[in-house]
Protein backbone atom coordinates (compact mmCIF):
# COMPACT_ATOMS: atom_id res chain seq x y z
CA UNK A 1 -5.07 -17.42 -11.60
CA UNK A 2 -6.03 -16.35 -8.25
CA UNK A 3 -4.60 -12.51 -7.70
CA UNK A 4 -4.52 -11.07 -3.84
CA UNK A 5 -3.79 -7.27 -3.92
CA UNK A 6 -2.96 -5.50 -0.57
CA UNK A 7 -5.50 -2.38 0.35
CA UNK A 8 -5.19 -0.70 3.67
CA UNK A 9 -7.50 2.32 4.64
CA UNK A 10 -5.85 5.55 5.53
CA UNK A 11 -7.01 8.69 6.75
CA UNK A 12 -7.96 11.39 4.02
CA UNK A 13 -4.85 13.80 4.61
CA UNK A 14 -7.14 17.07 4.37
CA UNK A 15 -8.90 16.05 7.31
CA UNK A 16 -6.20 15.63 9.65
CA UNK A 17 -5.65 18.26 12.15
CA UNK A 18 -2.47 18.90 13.86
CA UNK A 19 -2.43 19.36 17.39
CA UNK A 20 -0.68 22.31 18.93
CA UNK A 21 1.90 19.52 20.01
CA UNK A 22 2.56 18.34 17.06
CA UNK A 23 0.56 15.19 17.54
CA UNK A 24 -2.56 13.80 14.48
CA UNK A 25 -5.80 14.32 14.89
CA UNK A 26 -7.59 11.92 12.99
CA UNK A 27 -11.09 11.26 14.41
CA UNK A 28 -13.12 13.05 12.17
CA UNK A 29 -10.76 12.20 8.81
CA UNK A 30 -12.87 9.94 6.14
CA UNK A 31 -11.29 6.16 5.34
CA UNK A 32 -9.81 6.52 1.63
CA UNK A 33 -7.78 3.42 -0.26
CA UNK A 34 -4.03 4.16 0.20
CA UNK A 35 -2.69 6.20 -2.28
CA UNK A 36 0.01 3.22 -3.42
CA UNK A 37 -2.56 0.44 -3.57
CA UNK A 38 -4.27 1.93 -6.01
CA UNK A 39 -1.30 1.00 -7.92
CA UNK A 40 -1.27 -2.51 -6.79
CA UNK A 41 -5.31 -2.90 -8.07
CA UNK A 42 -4.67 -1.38 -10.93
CA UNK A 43 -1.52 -3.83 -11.54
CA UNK A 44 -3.79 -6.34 -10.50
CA UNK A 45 -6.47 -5.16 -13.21
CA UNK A 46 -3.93 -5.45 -16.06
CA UNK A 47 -2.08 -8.88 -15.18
CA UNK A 48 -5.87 -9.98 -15.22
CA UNK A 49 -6.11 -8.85 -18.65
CA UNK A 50 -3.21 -10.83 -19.88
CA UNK A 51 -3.71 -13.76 -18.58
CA UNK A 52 -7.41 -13.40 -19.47
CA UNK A 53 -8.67 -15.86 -16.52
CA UNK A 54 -8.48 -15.04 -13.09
CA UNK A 55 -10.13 -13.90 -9.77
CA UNK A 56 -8.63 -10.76 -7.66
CA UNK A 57 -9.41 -10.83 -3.68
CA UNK A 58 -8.59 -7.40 -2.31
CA UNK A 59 -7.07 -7.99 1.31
CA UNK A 60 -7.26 -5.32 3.64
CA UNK A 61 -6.18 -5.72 7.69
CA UNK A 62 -7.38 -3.27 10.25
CA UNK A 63 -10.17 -2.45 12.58
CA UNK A 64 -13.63 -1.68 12.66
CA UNK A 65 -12.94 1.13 9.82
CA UNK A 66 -13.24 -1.42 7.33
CA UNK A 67 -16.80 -1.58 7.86
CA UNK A 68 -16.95 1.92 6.12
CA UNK A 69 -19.19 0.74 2.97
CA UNK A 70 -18.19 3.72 0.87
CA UNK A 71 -14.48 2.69 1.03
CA UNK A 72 -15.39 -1.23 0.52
CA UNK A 73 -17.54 -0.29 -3.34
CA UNK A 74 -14.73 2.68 -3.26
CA UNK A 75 -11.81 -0.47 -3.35
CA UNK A 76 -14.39 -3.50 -5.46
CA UNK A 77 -15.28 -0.50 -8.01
CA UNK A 78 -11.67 -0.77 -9.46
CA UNK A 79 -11.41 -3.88 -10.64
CA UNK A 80 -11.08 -6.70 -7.89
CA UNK A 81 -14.38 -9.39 -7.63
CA UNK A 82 -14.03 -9.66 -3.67
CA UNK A 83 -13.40 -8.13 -0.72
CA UNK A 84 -11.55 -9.96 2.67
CA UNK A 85 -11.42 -7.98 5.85
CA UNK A 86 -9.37 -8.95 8.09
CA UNK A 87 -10.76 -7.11 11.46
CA UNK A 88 -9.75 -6.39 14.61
CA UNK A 89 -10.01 -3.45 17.52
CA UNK A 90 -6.55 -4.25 18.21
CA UNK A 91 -5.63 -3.67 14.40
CA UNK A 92 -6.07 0.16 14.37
CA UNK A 93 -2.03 1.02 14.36
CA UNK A 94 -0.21 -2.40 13.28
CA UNK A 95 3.25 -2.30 12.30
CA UNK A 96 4.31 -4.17 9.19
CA UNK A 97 5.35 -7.13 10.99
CA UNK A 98 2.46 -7.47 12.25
CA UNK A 99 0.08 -6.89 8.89
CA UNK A 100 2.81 -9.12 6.78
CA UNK A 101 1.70 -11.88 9.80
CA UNK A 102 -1.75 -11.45 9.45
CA UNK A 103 -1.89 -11.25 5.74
CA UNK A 104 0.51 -14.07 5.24
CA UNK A 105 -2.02 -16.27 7.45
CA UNK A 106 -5.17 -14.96 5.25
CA UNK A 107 -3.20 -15.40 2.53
CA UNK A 108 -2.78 -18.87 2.89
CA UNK A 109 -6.65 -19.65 3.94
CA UNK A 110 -7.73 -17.72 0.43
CA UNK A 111 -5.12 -19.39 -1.99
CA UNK A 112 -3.22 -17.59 -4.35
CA UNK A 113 -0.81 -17.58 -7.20
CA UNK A 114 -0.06 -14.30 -7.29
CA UNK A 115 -0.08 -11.22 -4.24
CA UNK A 116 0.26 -7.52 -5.02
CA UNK A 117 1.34 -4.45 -2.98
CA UNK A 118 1.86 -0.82 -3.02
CA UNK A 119 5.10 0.29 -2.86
CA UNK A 120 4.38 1.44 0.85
CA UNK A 121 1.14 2.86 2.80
CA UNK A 122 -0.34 6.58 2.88
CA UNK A 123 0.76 6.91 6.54
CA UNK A 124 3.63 5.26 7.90
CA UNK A 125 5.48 4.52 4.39
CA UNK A 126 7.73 1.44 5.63
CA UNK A 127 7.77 0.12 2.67
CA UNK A 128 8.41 -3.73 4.24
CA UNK A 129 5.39 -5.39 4.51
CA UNK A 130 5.23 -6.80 1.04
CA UNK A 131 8.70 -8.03 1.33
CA UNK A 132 7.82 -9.63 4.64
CA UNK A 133 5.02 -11.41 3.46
CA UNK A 134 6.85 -12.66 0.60
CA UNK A 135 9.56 -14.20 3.36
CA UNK A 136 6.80 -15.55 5.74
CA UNK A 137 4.83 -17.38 2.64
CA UNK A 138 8.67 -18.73 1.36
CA UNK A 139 7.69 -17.50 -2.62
CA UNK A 140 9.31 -15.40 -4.74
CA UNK A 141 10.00 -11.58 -4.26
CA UNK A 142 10.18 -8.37 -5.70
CA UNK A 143 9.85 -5.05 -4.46
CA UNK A 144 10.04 -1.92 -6.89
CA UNK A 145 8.58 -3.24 -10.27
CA UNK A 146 7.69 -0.33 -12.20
CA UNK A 147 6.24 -2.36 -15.50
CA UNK A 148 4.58 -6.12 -16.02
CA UNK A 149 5.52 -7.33 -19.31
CA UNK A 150 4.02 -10.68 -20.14
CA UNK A 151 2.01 -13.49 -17.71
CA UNK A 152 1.75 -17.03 -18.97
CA UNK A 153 2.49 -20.44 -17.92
CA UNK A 154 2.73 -19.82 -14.61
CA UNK A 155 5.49 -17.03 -14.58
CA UNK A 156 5.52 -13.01 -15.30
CA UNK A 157 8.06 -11.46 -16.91
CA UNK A 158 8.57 -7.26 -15.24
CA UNK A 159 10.69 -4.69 -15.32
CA UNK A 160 12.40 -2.60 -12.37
CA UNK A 161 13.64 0.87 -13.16
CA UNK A 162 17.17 1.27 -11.55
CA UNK A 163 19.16 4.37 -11.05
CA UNK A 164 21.31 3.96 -14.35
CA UNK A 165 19.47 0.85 -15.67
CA UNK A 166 16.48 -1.07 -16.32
CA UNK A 167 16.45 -4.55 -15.11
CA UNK A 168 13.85 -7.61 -16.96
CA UNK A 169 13.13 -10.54 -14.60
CA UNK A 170 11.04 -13.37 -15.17
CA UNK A 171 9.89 -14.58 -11.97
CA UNK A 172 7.83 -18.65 -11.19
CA UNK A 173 4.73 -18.14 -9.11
CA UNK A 174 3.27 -18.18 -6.69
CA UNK A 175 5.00 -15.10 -5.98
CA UNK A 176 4.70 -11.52 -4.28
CA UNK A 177 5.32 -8.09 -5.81
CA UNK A 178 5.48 -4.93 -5.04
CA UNK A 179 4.60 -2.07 -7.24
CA UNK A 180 6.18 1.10 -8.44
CA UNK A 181 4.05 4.27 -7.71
CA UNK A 182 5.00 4.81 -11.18
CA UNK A 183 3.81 1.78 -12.54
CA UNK A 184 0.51 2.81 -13.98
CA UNK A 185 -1.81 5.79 -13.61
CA UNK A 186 -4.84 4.27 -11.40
CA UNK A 187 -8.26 4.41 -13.57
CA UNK A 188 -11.43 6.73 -12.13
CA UNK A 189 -13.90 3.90 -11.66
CA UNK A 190 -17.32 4.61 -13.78
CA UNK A 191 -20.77 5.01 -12.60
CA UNK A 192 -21.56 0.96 -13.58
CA UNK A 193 -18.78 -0.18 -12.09
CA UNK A 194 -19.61 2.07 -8.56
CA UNK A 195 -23.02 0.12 -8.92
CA UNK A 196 -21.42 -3.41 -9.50
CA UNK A 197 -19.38 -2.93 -6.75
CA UNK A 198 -22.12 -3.05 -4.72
CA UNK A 199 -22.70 -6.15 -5.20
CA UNK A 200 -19.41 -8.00 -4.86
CA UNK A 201 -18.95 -10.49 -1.96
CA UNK A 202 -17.43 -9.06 1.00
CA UNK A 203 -16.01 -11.35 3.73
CA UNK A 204 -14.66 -11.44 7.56
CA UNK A 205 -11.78 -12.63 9.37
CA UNK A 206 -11.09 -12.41 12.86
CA UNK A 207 -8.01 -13.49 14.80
CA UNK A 208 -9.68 -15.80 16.53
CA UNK A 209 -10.71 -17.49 13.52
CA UNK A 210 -7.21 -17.29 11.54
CA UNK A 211 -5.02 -18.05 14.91
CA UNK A 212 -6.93 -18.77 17.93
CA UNK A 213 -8.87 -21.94 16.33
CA UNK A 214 -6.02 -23.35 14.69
CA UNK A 215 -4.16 -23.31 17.30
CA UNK A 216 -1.75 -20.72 15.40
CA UNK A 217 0.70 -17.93 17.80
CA UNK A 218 -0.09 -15.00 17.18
CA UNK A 219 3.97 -13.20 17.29
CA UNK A 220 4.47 -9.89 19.02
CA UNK A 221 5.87 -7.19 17.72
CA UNK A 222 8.96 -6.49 17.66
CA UNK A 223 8.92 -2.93 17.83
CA UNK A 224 6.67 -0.44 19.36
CA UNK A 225 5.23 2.90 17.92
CA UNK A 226 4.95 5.37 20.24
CA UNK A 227 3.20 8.34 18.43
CA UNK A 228 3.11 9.73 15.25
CA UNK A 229 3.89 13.49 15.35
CA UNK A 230 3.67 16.55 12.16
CA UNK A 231 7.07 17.58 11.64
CA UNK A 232 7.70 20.74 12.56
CA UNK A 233 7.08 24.00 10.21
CA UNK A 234 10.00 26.84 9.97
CA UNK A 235 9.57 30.39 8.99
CA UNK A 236 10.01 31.09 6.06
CA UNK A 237 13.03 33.80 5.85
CA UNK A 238 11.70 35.57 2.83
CA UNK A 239 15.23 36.76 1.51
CA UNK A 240 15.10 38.03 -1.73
CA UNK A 241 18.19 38.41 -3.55
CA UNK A 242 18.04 40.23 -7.15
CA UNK A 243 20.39 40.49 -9.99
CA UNK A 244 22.70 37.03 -11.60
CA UNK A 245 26.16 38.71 -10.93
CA UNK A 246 29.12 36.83 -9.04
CA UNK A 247 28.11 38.79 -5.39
CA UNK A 248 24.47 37.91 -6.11
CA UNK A 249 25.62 34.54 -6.61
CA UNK A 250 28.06 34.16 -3.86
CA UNK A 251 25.32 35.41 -0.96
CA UNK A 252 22.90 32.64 -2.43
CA UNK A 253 25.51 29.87 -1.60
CA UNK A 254 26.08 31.15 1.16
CA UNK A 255 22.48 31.36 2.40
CA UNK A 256 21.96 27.59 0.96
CA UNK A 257 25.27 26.55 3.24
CA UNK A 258 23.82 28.07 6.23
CA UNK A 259 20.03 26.22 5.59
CA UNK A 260 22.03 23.02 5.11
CA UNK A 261 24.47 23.28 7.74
């Protein structure tokens, strides 16, 4: 079986600074594996383990960041055997349109049976690119699986947790899935697996080579972002109200309606 998981690099939130304006600073923050792909390798780990054959590619689109070598052995150290970067200058703040695109047309040069995502990225949290991809690659697609039951034969069997219910579904691949941050609890990769990792392949894709040489259009987007800003921080009121009778109960309420109003 030939497994694809999703991996985009975010920055690490601690080094972030906020502006005065409100806008990111992120020029001196470290590349770190979204927080919701580790999910997605992990998944991609354990449907590995019960089909007991196949090969997982970790895909990750973006720019020049990807050449960070501590976050490549950081992502290969978890379980996948390769590494595709898909890299571009002009890749530093796609929108999921655009990744979907460019990972639907890697996709498709790498093979696959099955592709994994997180349920969303570290930063913007869209939560549409797996779902995209699934529609540009015309296979099979879920979004919220929160357990994979059985692989064999060509089809997995998972479960999505819904508000009152938990639905089974077997789904045919090739498909795509998105995971659950709930699905699993990510492993801490050992010291011989950091050192393996080193060694894993590692390859390159350009636009030019995915679109520009097959004569593919590129699409636009859609959509344009035009900054990302911190939201901003209220003071903090400090009432304190003390006692449990029906006055100290009533001014509570009454504080919560005038927060919410």
């Amino acid at each position: 079986m030939k497994i694809i998981v999703g991996c985009k690099l975010v920055p690490e939130e601690q080094d972030i600074v906020v502006q005065a304006d409100g806008s990111l600073d992120v020029s001196r923050a470290t590349p770190k594996i979204s927080p919701f792909d580790l999910n997605a390798i992990e998944a991609a780990v354990e449907v590995k383990g019960l089909v007991g054959e196949a090969h997982i590619t970790a895909l990750s689109v973006g720019d020049k960041t990807l050449e960070n070598s501590k976050a490549r052995k950081d992502i290969l150290s978890r379980g996948p055997d390769a590494m595709t970067a898909v890299m571009d200058d002009a890749y530093t703040h796609l929108l999921p349109e655009q990744t979907a695109e460019v990972m639907a047309t890697a996709a498709r040069e790498i093979g696959f049976d099955l592709i994994l995502c997180g349920d969303g990225s570290g930063d913007l949290l869209a939560q549409q690119v797996g779902t995209r991809l699934g529609a540009l690659l015309d296979v099979a697609t879920l979004s919220g699986v929160s357990k994979i039951v059985s692989a064999d034969n060509g089809k997995l069997v998972v479960e999505r947790a819904l508000e009152s219910e938990v639905e089974v579904l077997e789904v045919t691949l090739p498909a795509v899935i998105s995971v659950s941050a709930d699905i699993n609890t990510p492993a801490i990769p050992g010291m011989k697996a950091i050192l393996a990792a080193g060694k894993k392949p590692v390859g390159t894709m350009t636009p030019a080579a995915l679109f520009v040489e097959k004569g593919i259009a590129q699409g636009t987007a859609s959509v344009e972002l035009l900054e990302t800003k911190a939201p901003k921080q209220k003071e903090r009121l400090n009432v304190m109200i003390e006692g449990d009778g029906e006055d100290q109960i009533a001014e509570l309420v009454s504080h919560l309606r005038k927060i919410l109003n």
